[in-house]
N, C-alpha and C. Protein backbone atom coordinates (compact mmCIF):
# COMPACT_ATOMS: atom_id res chain seq x y z
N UNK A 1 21.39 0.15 -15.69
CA UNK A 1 21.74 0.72 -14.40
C UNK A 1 21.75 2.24 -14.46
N UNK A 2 22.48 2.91 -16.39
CA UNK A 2 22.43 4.26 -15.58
C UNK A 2 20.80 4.92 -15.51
N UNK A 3 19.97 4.10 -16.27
CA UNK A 3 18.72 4.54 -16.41
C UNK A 3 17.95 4.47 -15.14
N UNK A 4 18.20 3.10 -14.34
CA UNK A 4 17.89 2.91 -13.00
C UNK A 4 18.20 4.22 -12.06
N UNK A 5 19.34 4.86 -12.34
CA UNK A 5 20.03 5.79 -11.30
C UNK A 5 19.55 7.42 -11.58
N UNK A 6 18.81 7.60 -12.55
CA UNK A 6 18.44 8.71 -13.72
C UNK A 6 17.42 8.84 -12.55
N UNK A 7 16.37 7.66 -12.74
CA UNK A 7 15.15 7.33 -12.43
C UNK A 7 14.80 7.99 -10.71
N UNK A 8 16.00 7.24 -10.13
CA UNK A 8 16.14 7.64 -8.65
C UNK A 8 16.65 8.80 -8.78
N UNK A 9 17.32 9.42 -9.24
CA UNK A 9 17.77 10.87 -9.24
C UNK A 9 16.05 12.31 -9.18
N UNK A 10 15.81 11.56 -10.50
CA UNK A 10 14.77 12.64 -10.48
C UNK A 10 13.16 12.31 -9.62
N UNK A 11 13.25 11.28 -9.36
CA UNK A 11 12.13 10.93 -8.04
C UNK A 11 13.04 11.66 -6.85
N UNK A 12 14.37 11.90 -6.68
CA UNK A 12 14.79 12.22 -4.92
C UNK A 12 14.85 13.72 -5.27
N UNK A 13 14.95 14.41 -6.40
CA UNK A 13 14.92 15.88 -6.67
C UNK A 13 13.78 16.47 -6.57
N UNK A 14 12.82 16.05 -7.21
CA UNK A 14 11.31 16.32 -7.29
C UNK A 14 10.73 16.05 -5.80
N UNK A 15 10.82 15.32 -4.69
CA UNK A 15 10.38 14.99 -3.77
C UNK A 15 10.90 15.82 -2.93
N UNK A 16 12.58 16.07 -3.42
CA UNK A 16 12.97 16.92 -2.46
C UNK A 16 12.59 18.43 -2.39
N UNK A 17 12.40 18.45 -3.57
CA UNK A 17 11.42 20.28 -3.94
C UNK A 17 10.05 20.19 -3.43
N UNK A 18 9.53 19.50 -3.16
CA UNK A 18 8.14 19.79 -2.44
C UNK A 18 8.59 19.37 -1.09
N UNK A 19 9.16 18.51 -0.12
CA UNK A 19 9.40 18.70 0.87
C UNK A 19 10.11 19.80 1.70
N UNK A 20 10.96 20.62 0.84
CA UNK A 20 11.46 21.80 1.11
C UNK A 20 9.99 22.78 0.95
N UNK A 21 9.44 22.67 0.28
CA UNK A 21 8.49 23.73 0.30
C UNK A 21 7.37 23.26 1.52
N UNK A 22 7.02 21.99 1.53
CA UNK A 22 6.07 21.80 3.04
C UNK A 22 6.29 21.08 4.07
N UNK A 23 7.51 20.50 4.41
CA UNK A 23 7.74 20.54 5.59
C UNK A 23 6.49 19.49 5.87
N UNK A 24 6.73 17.84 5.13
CA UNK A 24 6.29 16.82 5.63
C UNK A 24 6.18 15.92 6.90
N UNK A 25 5.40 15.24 7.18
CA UNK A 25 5.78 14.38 8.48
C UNK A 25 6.20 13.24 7.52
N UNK A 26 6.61 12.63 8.06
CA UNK A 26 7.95 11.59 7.95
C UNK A 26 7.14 9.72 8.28
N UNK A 27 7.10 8.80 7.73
CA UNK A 27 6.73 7.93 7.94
C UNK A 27 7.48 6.52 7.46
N UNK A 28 7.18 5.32 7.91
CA UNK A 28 7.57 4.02 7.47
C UNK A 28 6.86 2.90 7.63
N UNK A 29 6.68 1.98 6.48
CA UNK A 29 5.74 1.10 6.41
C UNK A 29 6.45 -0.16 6.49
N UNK A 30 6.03 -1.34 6.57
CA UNK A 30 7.20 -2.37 6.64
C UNK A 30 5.75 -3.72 6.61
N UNK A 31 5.91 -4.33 5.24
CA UNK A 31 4.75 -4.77 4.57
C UNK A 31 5.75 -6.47 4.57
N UNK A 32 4.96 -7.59 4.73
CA UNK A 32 5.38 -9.24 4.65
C UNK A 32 4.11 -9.16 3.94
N UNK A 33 4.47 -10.19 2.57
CA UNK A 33 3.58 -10.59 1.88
C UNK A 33 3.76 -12.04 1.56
N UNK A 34 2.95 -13.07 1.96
CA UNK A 34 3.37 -14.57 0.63
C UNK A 34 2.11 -15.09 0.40
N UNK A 35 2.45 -16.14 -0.31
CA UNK A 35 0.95 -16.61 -1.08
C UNK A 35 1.37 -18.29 -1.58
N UNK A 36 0.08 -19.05 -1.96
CA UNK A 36 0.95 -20.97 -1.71
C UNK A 36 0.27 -21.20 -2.41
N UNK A 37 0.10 -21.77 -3.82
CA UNK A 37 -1.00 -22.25 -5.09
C UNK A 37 -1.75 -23.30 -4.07
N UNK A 38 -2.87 -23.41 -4.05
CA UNK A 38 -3.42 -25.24 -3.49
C UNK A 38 -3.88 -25.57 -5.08
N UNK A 39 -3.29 -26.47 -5.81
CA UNK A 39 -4.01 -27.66 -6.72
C UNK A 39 -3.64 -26.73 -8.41
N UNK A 40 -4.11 -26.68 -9.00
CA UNK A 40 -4.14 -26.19 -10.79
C UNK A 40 -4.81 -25.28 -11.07
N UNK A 41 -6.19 -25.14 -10.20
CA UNK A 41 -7.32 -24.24 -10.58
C UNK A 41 -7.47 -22.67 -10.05
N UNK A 42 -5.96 -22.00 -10.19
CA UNK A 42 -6.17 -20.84 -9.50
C UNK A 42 -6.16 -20.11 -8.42
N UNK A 43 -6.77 -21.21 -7.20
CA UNK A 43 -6.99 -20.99 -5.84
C UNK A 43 -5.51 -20.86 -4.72
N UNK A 44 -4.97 -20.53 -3.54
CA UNK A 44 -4.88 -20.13 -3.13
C UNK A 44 -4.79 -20.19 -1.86
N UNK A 45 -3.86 -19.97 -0.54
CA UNK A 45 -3.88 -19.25 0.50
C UNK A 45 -2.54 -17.78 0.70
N UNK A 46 -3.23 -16.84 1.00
CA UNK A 46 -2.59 -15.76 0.95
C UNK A 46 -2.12 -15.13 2.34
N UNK A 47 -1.09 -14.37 2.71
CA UNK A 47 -1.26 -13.71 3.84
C UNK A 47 -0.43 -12.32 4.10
N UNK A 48 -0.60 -11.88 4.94
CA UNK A 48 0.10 -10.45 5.40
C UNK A 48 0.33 -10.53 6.78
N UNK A 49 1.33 -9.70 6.96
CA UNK A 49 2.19 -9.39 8.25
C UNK A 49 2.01 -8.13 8.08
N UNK A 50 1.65 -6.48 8.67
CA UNK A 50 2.69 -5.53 8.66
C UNK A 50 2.77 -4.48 9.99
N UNK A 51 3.56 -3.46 9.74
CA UNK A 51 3.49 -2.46 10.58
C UNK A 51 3.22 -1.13 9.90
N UNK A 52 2.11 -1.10 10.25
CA UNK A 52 1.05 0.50 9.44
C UNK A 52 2.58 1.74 9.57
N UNK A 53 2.94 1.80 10.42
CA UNK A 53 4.27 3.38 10.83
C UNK A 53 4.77 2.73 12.44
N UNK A 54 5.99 2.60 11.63
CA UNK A 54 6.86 1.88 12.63
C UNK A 54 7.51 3.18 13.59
N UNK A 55 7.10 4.70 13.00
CA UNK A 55 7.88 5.81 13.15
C UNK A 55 6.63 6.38 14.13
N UNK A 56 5.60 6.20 13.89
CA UNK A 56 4.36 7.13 15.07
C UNK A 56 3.81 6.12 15.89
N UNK A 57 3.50 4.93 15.42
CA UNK A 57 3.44 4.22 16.15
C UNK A 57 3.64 2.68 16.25
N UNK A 58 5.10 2.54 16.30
CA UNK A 58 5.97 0.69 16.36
C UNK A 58 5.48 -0.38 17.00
N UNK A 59 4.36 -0.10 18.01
CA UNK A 59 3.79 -1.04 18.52
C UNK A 59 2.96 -1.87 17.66
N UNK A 60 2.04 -1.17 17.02
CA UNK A 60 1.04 -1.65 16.23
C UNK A 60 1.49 -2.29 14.79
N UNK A 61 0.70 -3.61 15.06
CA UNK A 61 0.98 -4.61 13.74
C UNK A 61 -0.43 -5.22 13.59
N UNK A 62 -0.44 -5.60 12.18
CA UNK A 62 -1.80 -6.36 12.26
C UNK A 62 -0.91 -7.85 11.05
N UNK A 63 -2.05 -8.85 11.29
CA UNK A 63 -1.59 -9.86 10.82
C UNK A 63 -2.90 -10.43 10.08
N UNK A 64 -3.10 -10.83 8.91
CA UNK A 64 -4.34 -11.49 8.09
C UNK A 64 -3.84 -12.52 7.52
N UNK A 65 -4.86 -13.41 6.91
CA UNK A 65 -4.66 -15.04 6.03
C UNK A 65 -6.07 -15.01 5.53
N UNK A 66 -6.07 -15.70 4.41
CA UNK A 66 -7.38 -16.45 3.77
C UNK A 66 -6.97 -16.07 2.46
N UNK A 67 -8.57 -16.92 1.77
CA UNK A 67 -7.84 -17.63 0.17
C UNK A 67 -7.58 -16.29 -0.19
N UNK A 68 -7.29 -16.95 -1.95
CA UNK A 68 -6.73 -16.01 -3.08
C UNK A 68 -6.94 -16.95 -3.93
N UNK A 69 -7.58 -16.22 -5.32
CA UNK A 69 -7.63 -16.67 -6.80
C UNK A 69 -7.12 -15.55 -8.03
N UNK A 70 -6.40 -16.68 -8.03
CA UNK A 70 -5.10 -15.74 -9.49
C UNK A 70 -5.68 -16.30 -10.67
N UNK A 71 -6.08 -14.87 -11.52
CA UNK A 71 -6.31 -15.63 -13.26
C UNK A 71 -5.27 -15.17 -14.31
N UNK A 72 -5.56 -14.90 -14.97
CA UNK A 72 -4.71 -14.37 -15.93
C UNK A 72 -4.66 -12.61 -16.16
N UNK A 73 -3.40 -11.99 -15.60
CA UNK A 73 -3.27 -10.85 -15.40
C UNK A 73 -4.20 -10.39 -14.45
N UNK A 74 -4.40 -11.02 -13.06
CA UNK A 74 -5.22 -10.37 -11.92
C UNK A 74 -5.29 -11.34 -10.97
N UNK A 75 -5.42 -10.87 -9.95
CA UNK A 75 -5.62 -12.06 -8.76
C UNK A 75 -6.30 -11.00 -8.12
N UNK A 76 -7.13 -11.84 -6.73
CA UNK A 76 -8.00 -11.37 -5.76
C UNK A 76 -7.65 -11.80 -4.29
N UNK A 77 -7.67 -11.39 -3.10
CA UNK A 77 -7.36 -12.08 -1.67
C UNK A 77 -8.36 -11.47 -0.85
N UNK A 78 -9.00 -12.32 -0.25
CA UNK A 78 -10.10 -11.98 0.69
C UNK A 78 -9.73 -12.70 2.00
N UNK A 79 -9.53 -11.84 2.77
CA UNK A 79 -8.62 -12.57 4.21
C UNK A 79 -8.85 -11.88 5.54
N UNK A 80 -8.89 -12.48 7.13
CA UNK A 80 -9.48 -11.68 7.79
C UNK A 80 -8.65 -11.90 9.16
N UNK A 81 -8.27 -11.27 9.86
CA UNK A 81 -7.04 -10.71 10.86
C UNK A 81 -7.39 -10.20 12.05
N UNK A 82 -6.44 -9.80 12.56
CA UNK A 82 -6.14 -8.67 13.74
C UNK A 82 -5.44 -7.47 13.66
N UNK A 83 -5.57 -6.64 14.22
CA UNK A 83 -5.46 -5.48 14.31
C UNK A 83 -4.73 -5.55 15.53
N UNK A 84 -3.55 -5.34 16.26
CA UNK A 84 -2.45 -5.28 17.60
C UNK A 84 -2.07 -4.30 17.72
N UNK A 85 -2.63 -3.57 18.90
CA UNK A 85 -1.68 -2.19 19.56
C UNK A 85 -1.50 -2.20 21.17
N UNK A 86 -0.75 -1.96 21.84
CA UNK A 86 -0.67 -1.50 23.30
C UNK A 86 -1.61 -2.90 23.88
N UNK A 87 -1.06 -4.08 23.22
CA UNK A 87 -1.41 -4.83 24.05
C UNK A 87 -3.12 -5.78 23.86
N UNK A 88 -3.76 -4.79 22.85
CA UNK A 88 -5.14 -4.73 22.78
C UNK A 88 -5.49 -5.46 20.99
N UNK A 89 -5.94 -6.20 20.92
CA UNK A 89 -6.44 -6.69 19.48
C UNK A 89 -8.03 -6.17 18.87
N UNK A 90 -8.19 -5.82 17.30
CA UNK A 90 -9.19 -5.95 16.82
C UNK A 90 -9.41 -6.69 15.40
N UNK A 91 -10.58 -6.86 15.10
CA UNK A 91 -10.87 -7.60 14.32
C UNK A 91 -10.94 -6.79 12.95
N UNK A 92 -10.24 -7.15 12.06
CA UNK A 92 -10.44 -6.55 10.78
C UNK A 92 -10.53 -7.80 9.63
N UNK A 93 -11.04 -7.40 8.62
CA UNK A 93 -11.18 -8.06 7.23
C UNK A 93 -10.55 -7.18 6.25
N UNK A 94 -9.50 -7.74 5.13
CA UNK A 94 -8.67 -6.95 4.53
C UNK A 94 -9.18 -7.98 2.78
N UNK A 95 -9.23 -7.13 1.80
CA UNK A 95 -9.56 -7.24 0.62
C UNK A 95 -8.75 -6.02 -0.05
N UNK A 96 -7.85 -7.42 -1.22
CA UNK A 96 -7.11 -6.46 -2.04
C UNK A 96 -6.97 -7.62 -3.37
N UNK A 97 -6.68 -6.61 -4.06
CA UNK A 97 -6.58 -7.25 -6.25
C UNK A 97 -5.86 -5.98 -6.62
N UNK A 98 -5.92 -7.10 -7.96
CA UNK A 98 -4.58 -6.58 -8.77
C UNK A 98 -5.12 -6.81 -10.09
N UNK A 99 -4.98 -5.62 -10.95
CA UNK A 99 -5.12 -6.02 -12.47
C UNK A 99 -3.52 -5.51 -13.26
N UNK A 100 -2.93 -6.05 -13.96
CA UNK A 100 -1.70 -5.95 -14.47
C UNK A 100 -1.58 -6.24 -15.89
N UNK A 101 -0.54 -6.09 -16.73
CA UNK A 101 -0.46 -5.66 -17.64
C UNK A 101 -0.57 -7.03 -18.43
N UNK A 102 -0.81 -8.34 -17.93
CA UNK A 102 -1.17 -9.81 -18.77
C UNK A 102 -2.41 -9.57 -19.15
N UNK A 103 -3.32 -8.64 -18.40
CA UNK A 103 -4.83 -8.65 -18.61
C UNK A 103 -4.79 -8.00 -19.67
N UNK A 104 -4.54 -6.53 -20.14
CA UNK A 104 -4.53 -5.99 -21.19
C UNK A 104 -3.55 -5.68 -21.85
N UNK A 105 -2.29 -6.60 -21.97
CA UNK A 105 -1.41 -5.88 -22.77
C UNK A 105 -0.66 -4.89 -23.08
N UNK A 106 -1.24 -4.00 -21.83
CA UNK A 106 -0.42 -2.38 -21.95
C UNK A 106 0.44 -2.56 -20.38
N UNK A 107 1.47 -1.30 -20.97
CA UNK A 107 2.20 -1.08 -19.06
C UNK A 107 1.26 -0.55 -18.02
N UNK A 108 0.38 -1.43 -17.90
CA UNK A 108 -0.46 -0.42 -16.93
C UNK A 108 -1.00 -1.53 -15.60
N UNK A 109 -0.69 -1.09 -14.22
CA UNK A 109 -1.60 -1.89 -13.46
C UNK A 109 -1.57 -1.45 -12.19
N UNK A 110 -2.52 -2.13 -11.76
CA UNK A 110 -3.76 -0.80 -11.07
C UNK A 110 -4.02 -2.17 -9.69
N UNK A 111 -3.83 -1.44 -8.56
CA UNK A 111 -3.75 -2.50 -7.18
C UNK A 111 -4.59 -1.52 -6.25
N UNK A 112 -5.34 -2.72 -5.07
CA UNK A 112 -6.34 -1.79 -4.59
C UNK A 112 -6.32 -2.32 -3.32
N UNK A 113 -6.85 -1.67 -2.27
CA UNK A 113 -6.64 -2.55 -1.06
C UNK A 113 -7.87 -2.09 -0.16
N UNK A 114 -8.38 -2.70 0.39
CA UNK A 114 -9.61 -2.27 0.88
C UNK A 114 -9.86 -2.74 2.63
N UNK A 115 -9.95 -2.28 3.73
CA UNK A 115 -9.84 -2.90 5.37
C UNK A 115 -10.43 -2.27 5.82
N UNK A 116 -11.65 -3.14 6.84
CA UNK A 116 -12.32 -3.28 7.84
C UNK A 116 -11.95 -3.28 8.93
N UNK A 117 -12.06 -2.27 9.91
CA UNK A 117 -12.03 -2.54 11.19
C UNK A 117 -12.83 -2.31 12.69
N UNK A 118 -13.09 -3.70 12.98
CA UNK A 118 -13.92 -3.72 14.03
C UNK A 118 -15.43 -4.52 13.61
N UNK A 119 -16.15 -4.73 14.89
CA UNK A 119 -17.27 -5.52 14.68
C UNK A 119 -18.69 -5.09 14.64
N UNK A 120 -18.50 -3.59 15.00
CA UNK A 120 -19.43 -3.00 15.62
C UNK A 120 -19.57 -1.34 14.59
N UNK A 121 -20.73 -1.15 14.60
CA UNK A 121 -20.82 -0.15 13.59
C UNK A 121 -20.96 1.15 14.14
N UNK A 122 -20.55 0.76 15.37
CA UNK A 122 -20.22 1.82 16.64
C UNK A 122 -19.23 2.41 16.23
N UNK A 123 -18.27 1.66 16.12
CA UNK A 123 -16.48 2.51 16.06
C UNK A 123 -15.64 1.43 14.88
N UNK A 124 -16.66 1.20 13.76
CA UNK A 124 -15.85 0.96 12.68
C UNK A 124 -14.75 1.86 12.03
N UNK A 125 -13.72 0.98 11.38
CA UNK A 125 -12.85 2.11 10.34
C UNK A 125 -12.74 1.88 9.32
N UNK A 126 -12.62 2.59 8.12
CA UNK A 126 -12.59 1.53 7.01
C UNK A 126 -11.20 2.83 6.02
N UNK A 127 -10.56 1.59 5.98
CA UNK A 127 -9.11 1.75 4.97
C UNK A 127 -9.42 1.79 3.42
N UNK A 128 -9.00 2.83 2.98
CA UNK A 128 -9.40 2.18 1.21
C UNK A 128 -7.68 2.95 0.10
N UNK A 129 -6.61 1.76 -0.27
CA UNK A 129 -5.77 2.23 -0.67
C UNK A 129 -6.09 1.95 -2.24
N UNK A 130 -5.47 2.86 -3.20
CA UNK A 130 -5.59 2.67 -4.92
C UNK A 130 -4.29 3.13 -5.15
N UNK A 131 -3.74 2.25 -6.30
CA UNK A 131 -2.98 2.35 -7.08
C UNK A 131 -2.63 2.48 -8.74
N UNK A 132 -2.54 3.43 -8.99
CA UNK A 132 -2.29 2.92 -11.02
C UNK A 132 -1.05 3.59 -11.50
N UNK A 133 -0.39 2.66 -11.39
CA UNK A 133 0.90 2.87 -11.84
C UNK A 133 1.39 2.47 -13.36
N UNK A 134 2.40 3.38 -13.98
CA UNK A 134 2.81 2.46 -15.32
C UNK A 134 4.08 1.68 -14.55
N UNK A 135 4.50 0.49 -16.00
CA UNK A 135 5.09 -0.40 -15.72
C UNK A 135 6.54 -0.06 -16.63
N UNK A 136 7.97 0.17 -16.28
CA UNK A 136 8.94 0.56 -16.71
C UNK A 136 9.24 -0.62 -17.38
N UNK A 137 10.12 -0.35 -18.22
CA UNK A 137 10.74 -1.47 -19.46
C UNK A 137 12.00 -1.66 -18.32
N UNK A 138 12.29 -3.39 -18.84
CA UNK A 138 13.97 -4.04 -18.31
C UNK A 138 13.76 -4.24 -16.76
N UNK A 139 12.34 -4.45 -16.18
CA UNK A 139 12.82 -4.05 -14.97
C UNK A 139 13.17 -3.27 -13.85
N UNK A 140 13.07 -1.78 -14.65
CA UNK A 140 13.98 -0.82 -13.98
C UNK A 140 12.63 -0.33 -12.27
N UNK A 141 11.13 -0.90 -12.54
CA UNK A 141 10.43 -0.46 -11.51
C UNK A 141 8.97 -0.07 -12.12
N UNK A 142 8.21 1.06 -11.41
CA UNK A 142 6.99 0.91 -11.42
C UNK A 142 6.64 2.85 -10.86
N UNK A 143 6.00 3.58 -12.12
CA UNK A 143 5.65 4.95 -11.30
C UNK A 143 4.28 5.27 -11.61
N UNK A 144 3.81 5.69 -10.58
CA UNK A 144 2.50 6.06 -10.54
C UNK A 144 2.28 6.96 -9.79
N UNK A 145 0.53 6.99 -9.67
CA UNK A 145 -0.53 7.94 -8.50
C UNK A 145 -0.94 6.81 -7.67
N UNK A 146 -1.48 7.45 -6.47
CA UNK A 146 -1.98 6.51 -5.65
C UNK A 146 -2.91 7.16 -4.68
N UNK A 147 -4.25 7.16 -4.06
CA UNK A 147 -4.87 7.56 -3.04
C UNK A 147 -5.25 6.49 -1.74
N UNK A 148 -5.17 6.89 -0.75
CA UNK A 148 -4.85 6.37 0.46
C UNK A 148 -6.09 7.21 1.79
N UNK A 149 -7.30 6.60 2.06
CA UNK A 149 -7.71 7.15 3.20
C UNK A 149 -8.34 6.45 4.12
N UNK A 150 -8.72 7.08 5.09
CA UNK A 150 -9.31 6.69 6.22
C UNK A 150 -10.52 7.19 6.88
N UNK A 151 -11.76 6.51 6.54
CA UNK A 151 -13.13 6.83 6.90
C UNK A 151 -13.23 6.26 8.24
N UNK A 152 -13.80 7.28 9.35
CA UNK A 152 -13.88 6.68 10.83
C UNK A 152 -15.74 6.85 11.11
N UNK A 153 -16.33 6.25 12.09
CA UNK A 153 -17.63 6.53 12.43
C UNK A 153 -17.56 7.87 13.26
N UNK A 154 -16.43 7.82 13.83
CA UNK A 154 -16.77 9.19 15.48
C UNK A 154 -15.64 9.98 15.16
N UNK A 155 -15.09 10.30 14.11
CA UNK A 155 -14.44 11.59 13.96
C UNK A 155 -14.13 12.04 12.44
N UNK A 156 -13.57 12.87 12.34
CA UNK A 156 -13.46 13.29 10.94
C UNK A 156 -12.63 12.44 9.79
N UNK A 157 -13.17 12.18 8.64
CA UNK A 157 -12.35 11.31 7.56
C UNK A 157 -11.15 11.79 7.17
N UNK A 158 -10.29 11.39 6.74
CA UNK A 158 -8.84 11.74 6.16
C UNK A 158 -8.73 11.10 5.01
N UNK A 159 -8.24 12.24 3.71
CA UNK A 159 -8.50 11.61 2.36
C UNK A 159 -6.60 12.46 1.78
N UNK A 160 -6.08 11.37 0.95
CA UNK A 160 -4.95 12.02 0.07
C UNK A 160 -4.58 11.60 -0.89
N UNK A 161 -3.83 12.27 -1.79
CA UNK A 161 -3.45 11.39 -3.08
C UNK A 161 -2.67 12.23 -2.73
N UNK A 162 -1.19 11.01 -3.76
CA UNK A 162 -0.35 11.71 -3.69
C UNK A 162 0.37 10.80 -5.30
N UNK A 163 2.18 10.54 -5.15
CA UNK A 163 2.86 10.16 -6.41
C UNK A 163 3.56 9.37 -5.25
N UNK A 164 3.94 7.91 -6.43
CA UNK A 164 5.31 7.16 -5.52
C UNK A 164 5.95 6.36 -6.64
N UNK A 165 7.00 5.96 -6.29
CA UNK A 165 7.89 5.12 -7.64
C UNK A 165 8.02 3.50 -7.04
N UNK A 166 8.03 2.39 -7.20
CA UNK A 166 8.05 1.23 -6.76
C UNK A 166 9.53 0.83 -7.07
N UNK A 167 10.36 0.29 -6.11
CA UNK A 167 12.00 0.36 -6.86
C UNK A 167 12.01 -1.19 -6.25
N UNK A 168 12.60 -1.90 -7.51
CA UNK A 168 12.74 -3.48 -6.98
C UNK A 168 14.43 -2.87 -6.52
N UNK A 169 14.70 -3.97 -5.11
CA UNK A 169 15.91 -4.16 -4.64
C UNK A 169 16.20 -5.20 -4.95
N UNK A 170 16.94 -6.32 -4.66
CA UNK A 170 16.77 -7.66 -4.08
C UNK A 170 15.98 -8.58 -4.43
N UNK A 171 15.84 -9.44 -5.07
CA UNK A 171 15.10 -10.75 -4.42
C UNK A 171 13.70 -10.12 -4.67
N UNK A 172 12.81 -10.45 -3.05
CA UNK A 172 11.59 -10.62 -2.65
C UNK A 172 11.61 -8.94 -2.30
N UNK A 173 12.54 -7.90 -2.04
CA UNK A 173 12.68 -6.84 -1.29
C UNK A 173 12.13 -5.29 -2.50
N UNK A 174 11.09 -5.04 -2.58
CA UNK A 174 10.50 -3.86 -2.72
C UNK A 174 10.63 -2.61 -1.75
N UNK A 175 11.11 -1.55 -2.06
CA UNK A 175 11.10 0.03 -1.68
C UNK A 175 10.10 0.68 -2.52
N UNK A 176 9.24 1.27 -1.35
CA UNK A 176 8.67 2.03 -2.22
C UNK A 176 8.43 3.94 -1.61
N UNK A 177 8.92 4.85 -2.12
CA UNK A 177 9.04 5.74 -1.63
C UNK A 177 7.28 6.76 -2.09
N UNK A 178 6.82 7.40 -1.34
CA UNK A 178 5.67 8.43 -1.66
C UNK A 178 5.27 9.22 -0.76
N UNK A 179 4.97 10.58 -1.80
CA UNK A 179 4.49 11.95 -1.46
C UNK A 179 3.46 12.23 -1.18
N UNK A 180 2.36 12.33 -0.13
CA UNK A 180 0.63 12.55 -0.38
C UNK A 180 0.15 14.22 0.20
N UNK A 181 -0.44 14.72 -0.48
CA UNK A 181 -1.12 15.45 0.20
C UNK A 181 -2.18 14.76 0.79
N UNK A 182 -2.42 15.66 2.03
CA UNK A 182 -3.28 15.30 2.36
C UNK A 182 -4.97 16.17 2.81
N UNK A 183 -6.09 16.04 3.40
CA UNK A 183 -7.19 16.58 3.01
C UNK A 183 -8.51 15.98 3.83
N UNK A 184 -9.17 16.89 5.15
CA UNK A 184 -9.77 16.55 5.89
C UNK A 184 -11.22 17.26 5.49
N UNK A 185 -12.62 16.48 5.14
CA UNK A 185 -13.34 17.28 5.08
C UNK A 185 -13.88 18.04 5.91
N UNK A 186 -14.36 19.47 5.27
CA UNK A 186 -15.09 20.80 6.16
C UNK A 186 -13.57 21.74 6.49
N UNK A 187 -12.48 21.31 6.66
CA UNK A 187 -11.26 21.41 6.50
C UNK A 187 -10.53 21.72 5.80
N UNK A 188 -10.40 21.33 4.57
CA UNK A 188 -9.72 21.22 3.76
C UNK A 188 -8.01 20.49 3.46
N UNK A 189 -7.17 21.40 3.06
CA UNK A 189 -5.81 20.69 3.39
C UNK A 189 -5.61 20.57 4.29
N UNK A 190 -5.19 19.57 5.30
CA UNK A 190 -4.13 19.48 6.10
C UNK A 190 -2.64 19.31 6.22
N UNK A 191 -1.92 19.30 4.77
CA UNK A 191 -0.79 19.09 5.36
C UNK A 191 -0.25 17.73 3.99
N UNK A 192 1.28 17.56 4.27
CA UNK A 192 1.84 16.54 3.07
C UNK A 192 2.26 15.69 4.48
N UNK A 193 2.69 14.40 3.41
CA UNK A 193 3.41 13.29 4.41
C UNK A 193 4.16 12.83 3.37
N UNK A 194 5.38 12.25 3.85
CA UNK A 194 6.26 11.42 3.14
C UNK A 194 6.48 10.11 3.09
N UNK A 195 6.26 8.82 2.83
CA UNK A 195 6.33 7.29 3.08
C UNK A 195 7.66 6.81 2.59
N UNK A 196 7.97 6.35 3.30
CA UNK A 196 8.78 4.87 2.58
C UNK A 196 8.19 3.52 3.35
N UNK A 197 8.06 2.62 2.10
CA UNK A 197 7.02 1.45 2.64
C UNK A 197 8.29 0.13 2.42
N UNK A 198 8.52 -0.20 2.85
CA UNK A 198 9.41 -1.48 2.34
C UNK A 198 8.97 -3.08 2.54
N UNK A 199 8.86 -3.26 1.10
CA UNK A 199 8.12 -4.80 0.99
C UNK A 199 8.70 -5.81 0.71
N UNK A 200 8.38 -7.04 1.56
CA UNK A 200 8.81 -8.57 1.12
C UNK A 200 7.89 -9.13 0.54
N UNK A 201 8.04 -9.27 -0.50
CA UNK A 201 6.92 -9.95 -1.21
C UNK A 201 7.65 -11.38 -1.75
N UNK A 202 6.95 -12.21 -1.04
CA UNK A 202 7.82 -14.40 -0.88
C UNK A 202 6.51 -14.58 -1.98
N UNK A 203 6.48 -14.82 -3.17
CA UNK A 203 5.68 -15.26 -4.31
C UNK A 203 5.73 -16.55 -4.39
């Protein structure tokens, strides 16, 4: 516990020294995750619930399902959804894996998330999140890098990396707090943001 509290100490000091220096926008993620073995061989149905920023914009949720195959130290989910805002739905396809530390033996694992949106190559969007985080001893959580952007057809891309710490609460209940800069091309910086994402993950 006091190592747990060390941990959070110097993730809320360090975060708090660069937010004093740039004067972040402020965000919240709010992520449902579960997943149901069918049979012995690996396979799978997976799904997601979430709300992208419950803080800019609470309306919007998207919801996905389809399989998943778990092997040893990695699984895969290929699943395809809606997109819900102001009333209005779109069609997205969401692809995400995981390689973790059963695969190679070290604290290391690395999660990726990849989303489609729309049907038309008119006004596609495409999401692409990365993760590689190390893996803390006892439990205590999960710290890493992570990049996060957003390629559009009809306006400018948005690209950032930033740092976040993964803090188990509870149960099924994940916090995860992170810092990104962020970075528009022809542009350059635009600016930091701050996340807290909070996850149910029903295994």
């Amino acid at each position: 516990m006091k190592k747990f509290s060390l941990l959070v100490l110097v993730l809320a000091t360090f975060v708090g020294s660069l937010a004093a220096k740039a004067e972040p926008t402020y965000h919240m993620r709010l992520l449902f995750h579960g997943h149901r073995a069918i049979g012995e061989e690996g396979w799978g149905v997976a799904s997601w619930v979430l709300a992208p920023d419950i803080v800019s914009k609470p309306d919007k949720w998207l919801g996905v399902v389809g399989p998943r195959y778990d092997g040893t130290g990695w699984y895969v989910e290929g699943m395809f959804g809606t997109v819900m805002q102001g009333g209005a739905g779109k069609f997205m396809f969401d692809l995400r894996w995981e390689l973790n530390p059963k695969l190679w033996d070290i604290p290391l694992l690395i999660w990726n998330n990849e989303q489609v949106f729309g049907l038309s190559f008119e006004d596609w969007i495409v999401y692409s999140y990365l993760r590689v985080v190390y893996v803390l001893p006892k439990g205590l959580g999960l710290i890493g890098v992570e990049t996060e952007d957003l390629n559009f057809k009809n306006k400018p891309d948005n690209y950032s990396v930033g740092v976040h710490i993964i803090i188990p609460i509870v149960g099924p209940l994940v916090i995860i707090p992170a810092y990104q800069w962020h970075f528009v091309p022809g542009q350059g910086y635009t600016g930091d943001e701050f996340w807290i994402r909070m996850v149910l993950d029903f295994k």
